[in-house]
C-alpha atoms as a PDB file:
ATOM      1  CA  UNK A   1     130.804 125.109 121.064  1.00  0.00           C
ATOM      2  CA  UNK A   2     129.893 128.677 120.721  1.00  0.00           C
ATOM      3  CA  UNK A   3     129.104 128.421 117.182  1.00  0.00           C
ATOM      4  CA  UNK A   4     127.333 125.318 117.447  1.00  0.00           C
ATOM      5  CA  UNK A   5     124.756 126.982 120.520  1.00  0.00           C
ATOM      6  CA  UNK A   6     124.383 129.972 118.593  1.00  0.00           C
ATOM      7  CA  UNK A   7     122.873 127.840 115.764  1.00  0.00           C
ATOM      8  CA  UNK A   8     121.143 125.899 118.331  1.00  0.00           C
ATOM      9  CA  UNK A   9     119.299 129.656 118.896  1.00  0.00           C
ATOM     10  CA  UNK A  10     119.027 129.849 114.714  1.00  0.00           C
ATOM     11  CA  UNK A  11     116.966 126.469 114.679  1.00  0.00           C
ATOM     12  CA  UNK A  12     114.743 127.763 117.917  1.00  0.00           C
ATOM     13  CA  UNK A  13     113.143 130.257 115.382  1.00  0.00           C
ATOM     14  CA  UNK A  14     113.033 129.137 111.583  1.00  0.00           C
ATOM     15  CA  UNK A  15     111.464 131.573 109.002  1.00  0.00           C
ATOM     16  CA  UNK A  16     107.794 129.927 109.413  1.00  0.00           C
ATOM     17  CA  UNK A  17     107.054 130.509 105.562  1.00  0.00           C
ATOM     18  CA  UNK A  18     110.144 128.491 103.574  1.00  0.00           C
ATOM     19  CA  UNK A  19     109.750 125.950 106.201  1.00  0.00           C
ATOM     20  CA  UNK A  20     105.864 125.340 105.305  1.00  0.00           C
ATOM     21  CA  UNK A  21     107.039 125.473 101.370  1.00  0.00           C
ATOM     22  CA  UNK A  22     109.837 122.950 101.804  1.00  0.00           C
ATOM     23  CA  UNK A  23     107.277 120.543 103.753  1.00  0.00           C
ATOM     24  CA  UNK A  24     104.872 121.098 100.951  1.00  0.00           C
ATOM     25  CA  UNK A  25     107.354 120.354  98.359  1.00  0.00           C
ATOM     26  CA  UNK A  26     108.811 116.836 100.423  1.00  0.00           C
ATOM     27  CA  UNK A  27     105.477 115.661 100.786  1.00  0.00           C
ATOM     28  CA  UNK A  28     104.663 116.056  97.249  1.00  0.00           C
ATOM     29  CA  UNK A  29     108.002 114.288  96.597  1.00  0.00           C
ATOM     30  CA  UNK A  30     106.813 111.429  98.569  1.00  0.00           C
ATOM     31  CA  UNK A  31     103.340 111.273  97.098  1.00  0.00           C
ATOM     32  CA  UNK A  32     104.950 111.464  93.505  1.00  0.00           C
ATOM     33  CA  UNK A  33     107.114 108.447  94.405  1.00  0.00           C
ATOM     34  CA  UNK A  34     104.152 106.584  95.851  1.00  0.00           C
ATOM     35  CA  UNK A  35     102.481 107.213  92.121  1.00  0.00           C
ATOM     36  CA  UNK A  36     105.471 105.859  90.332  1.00  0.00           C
ATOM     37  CA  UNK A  37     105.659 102.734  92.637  1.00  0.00           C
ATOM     38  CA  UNK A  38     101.770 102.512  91.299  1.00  0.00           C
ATOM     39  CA  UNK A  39     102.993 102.905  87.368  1.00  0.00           C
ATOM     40  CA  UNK A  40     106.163 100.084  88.288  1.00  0.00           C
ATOM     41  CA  UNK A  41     103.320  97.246  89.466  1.00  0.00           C
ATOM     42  CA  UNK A  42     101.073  98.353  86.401  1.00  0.00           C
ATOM     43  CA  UNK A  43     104.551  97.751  84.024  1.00  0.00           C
ATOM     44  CA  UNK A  44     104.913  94.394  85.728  1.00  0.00           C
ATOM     45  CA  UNK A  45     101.475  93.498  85.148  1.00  0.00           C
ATOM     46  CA  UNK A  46      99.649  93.759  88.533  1.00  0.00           C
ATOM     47  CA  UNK A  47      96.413  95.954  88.340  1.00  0.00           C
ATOM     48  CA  UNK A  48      96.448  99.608  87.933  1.00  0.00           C
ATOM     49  CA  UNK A  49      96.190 100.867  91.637  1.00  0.00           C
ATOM     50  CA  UNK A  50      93.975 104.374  92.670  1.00  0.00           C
ATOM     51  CA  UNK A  51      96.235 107.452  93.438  1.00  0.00           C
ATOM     52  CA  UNK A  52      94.944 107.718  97.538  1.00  0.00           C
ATOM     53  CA  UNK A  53      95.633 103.597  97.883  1.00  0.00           C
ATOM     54  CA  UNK A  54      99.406 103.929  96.161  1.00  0.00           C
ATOM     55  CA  UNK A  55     100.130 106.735  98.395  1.00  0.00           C
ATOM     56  CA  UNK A  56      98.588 105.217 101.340  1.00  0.00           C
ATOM     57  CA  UNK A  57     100.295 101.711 100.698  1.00  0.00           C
ATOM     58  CA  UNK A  58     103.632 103.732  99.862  1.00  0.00           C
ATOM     59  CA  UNK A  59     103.711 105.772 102.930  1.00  0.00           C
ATOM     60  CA  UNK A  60     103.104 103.511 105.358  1.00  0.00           C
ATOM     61  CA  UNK A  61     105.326 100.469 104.175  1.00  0.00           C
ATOM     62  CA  UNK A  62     107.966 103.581 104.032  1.00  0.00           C
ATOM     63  CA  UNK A  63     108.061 103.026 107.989  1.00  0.00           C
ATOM     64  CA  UNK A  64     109.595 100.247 107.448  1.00  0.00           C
ATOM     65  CA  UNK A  65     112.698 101.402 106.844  1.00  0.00           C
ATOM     66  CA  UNK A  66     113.142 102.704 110.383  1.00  0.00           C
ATOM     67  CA  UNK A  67     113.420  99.315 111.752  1.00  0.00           C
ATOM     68  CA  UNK A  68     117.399  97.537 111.115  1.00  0.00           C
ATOM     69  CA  UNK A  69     117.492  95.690 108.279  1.00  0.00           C
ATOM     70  CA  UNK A  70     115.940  96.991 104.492  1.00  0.00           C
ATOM     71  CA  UNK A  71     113.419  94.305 104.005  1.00  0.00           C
ATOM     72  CA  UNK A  72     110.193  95.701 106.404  1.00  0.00           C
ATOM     73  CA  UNK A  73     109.561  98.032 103.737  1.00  0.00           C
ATOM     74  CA  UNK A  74     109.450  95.664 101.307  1.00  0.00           C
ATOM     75  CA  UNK A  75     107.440  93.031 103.286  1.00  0.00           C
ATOM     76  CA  UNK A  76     104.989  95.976 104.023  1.00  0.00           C
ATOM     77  CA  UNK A  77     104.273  96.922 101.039  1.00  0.00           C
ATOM     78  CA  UNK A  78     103.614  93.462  99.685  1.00  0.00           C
ATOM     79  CA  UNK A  79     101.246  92.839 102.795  1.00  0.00           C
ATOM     80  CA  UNK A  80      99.208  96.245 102.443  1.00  0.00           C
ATOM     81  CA  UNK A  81      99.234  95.483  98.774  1.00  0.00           C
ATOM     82  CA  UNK A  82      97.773  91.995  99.003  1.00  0.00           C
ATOM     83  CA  UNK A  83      94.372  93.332 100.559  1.00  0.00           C
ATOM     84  CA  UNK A  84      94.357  95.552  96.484  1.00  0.00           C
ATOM     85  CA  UNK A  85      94.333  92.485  94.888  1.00  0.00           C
ATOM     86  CA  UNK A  86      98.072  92.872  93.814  1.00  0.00           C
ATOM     87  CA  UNK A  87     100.052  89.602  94.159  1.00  0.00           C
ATOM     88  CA  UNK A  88     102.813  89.354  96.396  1.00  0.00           C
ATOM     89  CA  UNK A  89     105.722  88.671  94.123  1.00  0.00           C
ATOM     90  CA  UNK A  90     104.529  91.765  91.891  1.00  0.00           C
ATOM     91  CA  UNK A  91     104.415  94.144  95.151  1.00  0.00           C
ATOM     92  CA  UNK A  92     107.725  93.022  96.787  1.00  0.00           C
ATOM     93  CA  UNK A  93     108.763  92.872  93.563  1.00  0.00           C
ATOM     94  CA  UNK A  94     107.761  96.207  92.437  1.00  0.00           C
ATOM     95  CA  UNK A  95     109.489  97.464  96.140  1.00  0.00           C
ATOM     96  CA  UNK A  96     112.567  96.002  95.253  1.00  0.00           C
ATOM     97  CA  UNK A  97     112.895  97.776  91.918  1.00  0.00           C
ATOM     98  CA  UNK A  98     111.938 101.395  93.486  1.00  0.00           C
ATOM     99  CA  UNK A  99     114.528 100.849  95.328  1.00  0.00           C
ATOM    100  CA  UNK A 100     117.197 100.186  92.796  1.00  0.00           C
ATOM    101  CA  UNK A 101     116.244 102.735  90.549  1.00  0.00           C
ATOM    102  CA  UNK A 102     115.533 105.420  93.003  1.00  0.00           C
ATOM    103  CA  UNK A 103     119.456 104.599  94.329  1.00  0.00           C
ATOM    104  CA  UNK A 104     120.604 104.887  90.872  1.00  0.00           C
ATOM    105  CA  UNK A 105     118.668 108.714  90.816  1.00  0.00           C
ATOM    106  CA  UNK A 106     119.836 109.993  94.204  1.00  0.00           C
ATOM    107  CA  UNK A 107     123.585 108.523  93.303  1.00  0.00           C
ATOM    108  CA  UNK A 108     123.024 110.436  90.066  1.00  0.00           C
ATOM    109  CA  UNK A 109     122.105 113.122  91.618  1.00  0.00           C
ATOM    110  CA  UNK A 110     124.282 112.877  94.549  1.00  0.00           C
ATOM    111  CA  UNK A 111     127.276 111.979  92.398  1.00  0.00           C
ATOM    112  CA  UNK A 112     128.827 116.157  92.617  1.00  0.00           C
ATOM    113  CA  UNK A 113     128.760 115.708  96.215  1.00  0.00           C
ATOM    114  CA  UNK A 114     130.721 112.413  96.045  1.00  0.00           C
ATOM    115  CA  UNK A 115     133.495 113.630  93.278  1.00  0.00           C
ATOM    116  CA  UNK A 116     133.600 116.831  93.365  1.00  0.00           C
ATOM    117  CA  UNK A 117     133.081 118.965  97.012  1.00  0.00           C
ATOM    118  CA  UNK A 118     131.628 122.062  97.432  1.00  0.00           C
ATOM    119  CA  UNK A 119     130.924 124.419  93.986  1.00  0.00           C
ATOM    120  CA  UNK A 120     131.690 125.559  91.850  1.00  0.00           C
ATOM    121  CA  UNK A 121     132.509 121.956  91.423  1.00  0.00           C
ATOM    122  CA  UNK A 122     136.328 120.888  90.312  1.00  0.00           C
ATOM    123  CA  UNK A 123     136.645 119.939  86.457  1.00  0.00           C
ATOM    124  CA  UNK A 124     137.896 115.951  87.695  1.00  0.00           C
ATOM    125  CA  UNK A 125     134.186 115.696  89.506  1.00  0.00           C
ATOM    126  CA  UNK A 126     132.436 117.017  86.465  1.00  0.00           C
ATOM    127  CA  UNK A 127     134.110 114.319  84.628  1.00  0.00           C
ATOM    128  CA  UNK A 128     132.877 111.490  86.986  1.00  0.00           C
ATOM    129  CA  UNK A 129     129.557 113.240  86.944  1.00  0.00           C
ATOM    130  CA  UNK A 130     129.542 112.765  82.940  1.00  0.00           C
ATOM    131  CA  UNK A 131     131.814 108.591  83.058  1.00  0.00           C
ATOM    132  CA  UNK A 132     128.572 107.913  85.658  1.00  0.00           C
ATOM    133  CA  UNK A 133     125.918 108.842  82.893  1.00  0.00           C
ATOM    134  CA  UNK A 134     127.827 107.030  79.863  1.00  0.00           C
ATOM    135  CA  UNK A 135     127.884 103.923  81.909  1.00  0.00           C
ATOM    136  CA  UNK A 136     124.613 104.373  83.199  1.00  0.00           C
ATOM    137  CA  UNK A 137     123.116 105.051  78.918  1.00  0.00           C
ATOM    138  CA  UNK A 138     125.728 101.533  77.998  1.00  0.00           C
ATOM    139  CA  UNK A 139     123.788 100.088  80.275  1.00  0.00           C
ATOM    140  CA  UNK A 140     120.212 100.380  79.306  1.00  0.00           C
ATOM    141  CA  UNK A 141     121.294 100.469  75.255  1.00  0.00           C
ATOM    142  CA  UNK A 142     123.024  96.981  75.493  1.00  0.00           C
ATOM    143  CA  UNK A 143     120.243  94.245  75.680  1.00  0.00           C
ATOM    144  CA  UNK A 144     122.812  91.529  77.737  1.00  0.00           C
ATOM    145  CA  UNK A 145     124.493  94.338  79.743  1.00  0.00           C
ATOM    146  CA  UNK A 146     121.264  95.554  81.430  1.00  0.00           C
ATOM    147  CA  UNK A 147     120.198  91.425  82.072  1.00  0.00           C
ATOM    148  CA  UNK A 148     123.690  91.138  83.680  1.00  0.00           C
ATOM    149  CA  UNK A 149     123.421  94.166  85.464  1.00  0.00           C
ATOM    150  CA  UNK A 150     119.680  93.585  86.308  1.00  0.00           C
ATOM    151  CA  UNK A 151     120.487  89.807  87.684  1.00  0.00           C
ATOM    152  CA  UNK A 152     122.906  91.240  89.875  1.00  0.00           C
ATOM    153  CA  UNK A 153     121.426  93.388  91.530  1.00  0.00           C
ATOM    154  CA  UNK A 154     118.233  90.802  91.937  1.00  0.00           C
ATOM    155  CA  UNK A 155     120.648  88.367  93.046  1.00  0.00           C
ATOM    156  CA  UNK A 156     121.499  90.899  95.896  1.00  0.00           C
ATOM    157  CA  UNK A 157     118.654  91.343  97.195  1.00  0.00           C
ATOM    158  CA  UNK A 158     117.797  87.369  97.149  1.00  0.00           C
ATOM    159  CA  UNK A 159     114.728  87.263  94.696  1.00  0.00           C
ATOM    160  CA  UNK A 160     114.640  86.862  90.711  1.00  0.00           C
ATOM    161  CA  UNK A 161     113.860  89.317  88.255  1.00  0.00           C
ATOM    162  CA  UNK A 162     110.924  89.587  86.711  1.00  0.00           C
ATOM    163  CA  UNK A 163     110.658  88.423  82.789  1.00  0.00           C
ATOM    164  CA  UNK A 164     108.907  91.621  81.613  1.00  0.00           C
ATOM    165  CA  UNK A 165     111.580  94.295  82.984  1.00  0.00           C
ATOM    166  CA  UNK A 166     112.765  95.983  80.260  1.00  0.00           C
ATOM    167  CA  UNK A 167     115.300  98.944  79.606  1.00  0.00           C
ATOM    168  CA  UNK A 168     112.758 101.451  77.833  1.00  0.00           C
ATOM    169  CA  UNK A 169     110.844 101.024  81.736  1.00  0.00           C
ATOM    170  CA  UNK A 170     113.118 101.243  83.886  1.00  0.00           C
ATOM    171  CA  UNK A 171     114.469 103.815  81.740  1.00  0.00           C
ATOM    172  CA  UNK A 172     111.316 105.797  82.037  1.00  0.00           C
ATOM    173  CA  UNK A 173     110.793 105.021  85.893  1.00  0.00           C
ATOM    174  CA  UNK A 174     114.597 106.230  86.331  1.00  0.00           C
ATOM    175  CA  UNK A 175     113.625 109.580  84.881  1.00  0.00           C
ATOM    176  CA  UNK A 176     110.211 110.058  87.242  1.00  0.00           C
ATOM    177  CA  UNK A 177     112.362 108.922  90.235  1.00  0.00           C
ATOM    178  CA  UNK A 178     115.133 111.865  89.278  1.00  0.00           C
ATOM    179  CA  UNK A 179     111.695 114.395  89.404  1.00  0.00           C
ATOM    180  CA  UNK A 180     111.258 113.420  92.800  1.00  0.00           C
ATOM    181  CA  UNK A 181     114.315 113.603  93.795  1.00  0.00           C
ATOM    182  CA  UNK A 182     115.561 116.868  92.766  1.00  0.00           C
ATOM    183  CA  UNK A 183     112.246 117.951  94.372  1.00  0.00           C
ATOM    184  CA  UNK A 184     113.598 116.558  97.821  1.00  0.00           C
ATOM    185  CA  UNK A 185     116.930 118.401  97.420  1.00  0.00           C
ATOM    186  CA  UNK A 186     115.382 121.465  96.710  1.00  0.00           C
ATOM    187  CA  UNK A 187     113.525 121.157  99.926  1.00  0.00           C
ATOM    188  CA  UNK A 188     116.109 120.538 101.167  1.00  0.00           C
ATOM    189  CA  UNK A 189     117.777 123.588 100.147  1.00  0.00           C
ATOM    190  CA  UNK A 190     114.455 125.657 101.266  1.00  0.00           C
ATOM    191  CA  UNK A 191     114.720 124.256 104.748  1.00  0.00           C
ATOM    192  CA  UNK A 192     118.626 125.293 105.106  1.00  0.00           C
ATOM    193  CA  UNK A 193     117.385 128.714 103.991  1.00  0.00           C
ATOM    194  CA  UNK A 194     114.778 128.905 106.724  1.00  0.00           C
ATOM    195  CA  UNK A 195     117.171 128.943 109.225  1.00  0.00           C
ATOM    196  CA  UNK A 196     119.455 131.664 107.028  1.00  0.00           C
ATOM    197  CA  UNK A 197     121.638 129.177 105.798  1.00  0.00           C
ATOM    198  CA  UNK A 198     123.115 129.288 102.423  1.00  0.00           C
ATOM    199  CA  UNK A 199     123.818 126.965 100.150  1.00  0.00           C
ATOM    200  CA  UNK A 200     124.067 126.246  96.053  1.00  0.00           C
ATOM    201  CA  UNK A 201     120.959 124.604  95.310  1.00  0.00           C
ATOM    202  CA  UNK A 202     122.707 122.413  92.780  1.00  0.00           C
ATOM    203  CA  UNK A 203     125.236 121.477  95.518  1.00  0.00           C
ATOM    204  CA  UNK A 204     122.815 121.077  98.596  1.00  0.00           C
ATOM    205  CA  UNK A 205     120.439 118.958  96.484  1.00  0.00           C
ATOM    206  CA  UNK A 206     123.716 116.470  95.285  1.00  0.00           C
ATOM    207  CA  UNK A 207     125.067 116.371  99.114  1.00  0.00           C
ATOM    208  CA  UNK A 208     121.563 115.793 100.108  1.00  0.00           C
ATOM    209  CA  UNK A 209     121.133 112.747  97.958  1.00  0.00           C
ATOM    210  CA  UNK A 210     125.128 111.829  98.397  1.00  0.00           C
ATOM    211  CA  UNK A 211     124.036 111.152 102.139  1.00  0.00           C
ATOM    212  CA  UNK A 212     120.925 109.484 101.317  1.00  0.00           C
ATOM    213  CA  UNK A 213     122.681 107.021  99.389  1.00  0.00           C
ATOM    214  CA  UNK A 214     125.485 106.640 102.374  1.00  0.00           C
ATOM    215  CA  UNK A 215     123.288 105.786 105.046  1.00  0.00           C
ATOM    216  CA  UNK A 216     120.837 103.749 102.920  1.00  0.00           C
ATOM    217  CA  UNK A 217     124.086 101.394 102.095  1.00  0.00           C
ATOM    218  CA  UNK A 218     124.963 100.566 105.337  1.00  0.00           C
ATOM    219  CA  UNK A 219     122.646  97.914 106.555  1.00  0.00           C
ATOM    220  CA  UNK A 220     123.137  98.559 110.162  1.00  0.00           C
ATOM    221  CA  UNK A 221     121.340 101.739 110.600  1.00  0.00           C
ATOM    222  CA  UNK A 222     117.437 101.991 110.168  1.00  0.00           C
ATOM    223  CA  UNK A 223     116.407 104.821 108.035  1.00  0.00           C
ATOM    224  CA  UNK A 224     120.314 105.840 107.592  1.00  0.00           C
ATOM    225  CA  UNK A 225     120.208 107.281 111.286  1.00  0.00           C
ATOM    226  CA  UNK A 226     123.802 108.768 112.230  1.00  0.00           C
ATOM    227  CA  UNK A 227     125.156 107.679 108.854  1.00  0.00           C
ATOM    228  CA  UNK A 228     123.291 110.046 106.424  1.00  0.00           C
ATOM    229  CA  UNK A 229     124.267 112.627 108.871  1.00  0.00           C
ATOM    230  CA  UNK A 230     127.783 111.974 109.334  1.00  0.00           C
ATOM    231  CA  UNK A 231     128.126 112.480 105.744  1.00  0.00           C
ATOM    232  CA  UNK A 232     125.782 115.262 105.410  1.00  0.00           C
ATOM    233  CA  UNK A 233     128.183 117.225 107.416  1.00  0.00           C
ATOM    234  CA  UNK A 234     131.305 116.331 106.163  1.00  0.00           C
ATOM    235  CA  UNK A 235     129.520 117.392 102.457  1.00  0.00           C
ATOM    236  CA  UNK A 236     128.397 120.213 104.260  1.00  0.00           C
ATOM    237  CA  UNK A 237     131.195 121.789 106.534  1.00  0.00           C
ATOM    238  CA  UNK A 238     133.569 123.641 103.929  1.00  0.00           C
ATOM    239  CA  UNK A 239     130.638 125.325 103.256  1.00  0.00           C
ATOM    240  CA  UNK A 240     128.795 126.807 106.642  1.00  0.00           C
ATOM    241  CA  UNK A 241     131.612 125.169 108.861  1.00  0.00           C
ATOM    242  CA  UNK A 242     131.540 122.153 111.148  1.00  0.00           C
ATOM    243  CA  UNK A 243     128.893 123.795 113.687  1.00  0.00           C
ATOM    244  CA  UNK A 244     125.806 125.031 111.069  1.00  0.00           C
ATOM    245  CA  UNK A 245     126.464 121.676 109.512  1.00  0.00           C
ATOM    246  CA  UNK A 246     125.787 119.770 112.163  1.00  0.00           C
ATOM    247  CA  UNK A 247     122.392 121.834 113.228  1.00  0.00           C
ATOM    248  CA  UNK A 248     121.164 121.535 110.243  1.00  0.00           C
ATOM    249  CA  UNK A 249     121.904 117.900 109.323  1.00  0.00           C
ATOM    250  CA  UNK A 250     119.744 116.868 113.161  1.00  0.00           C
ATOM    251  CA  UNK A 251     117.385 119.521 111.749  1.00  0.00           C
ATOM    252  CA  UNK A 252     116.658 117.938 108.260  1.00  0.00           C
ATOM    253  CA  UNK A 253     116.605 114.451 110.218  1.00  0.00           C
ATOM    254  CA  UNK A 254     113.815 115.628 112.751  1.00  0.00           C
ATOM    255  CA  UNK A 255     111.998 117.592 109.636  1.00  0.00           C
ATOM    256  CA  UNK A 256     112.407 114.394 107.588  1.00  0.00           C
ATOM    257  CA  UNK A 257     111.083 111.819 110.049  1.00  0.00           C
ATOM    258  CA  UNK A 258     108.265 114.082 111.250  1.00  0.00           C
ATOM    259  CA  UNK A 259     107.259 114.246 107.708  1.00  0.00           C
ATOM    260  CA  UNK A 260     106.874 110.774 107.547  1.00  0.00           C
ATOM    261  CA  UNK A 261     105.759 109.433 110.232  1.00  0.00           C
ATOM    262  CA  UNK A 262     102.970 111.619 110.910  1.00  0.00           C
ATOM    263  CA  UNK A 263     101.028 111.378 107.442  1.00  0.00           C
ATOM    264  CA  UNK A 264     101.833 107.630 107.580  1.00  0.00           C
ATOM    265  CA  UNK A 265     100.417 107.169 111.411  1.00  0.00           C
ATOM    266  CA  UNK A 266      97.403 109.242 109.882  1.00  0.00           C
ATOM    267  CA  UNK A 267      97.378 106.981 106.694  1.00  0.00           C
ATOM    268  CA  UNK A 268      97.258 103.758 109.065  1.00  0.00           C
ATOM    269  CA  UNK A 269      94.688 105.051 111.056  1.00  0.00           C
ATOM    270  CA  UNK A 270      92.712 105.300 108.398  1.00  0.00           C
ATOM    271  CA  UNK A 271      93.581 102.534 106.598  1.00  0.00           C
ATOM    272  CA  UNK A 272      92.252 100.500 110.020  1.00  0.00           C
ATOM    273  CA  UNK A 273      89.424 102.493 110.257  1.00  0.00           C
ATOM    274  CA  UNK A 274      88.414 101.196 106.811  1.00  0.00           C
ATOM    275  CA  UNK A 275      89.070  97.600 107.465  1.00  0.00           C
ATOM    276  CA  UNK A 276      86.625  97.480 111.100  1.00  0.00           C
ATOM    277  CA  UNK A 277      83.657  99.046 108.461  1.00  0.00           C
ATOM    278  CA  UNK A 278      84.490  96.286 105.940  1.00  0.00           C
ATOM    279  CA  UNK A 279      84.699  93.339 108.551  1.00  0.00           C
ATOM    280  CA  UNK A 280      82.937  94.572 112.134  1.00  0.00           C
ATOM    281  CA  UNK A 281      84.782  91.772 113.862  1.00  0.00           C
ATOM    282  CA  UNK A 282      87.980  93.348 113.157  1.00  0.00           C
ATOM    283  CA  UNK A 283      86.976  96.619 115.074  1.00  0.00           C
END
């Protein structure tokens, strides 16, 4: 208990500067996501969307995922995406694709954390690390592997997949996704730092996403809460111990959902702001 207050004192008074940085860098992770969501309707054949009305659709269908249950998002973004002219089964089915492939990234990613524990990382969770991408390259290089794989995972999530997915795109939005989300684990990693905590970047990035993944599997909890942090810690404690762990995994959570929420509220405003001017009886 002594630990964990003095790192209560630690989080009081975070270095001001990495802090900024690290919110920066997240937000630019989210707005790079909310462009690749645009590129994923334009592959399905919905119109090409404006950068500010991807991010703003993006962002605020995002806080959707705070309420039980992983289809609000979904059914967000396919209403906020209607009033752009793109049809509903393109947008929810564009959502439900970002969502596949971005897993498939942060488990990447996140797949260290998962086999291996803290670094340097042991040779057996190297190895899964490098099984994880074979599969992964089998899959998108064998034409009926990637339709069985691709049906499943549509059959999960109750809707059927579009015609026009093929490997070479999801291939390509696989890739954009992994930008984004080594960009969240490094800020991540900046964050710990502000509050003198430290971590591999490689390793903090991989537990980062390792948790992500955890808490975004179990259906229960909106937005991962308690589950992504659970996790975070236990990837977390053989390196700072149980007490930092835990500080900085409510941290991260508070960072994280202040992040969203606020640009998204701000995006909403706006967005209902635009629709009274358009229609006056709406104001």
């Amino acid at each position: 208990m002594a630990e964990l207050r003095e790192w209560q004192d630690v989080l009081a008074r975070p270095r001001l500067v990495p802090l900024s940085a690290a919110t920066l860098l997240l937000l630019a992770s989210y707005a790079l996501s909310s462009l690749i969501w645009g590129g994923v309707v334009t592959g399905l054949g919905g119109p090409r969307l404006a950068a500010r009305d991807a991010v703003s659709i993006f962002m605020i269908a995002n806080l959707g995922r705070y309420v039980p249950g992983k289809v609000w998002s979904i059914a967000g973004m396919a209403a906020l995406a209607k009033g752009k002219g793109i049809p509903v089964a393109v947008s929810a089915t564009s959502a439900v694709i970002m969502q596949g492939v971005g897993l498939l990234a942060a488990g990447a990613i996140g797949l260290g954390a998962f086999a291996g524990g803290p670094p340097p990382l042991p040779r057996w969770g190297l190895t899964g690390v490098g099984v994880a991408a074979g599969l992964l390259l089998l899959v998108l290089v064998v034409p009926s592997l990637f339709r069985r794989v691709v049906a499943l995972w549509f059959r999960m999530v109750r809707t059927s997949p579009p015609a026009n997915l093929t490997a070479k795109l999801v291939l390509r939005w696989l890739l954009q996704l992994t930008v984004a989300w080594v960009a969240m684990g490094a800020s991540f990693w900046i964050v710990a730092a502000s509050l003198g905590m430290e971590l591999s970047p490689v390793y903090a990035g991989s537990a980062f996403a390792a948790a992500y993944v955890a808490g975004y599997l179990m259906l229960f909890a909106p937005a991962g809460v308690g589950v992504r942090e659970g996790f975070l810690v236990a990837f977390l404690a053989p390196e700072l111990g149980s007490g930092p762990a835990t500080v900085l995994a409510i941290a991260v959570r508070l960072w994280m959902t202040a992040a969203e929420v606020i640009p998204a509220a701000a995006l909403w405003a706006f967005h209902q702001r635009s629709l009274s001017q358009l229609d006056p009886k709406q104001g």
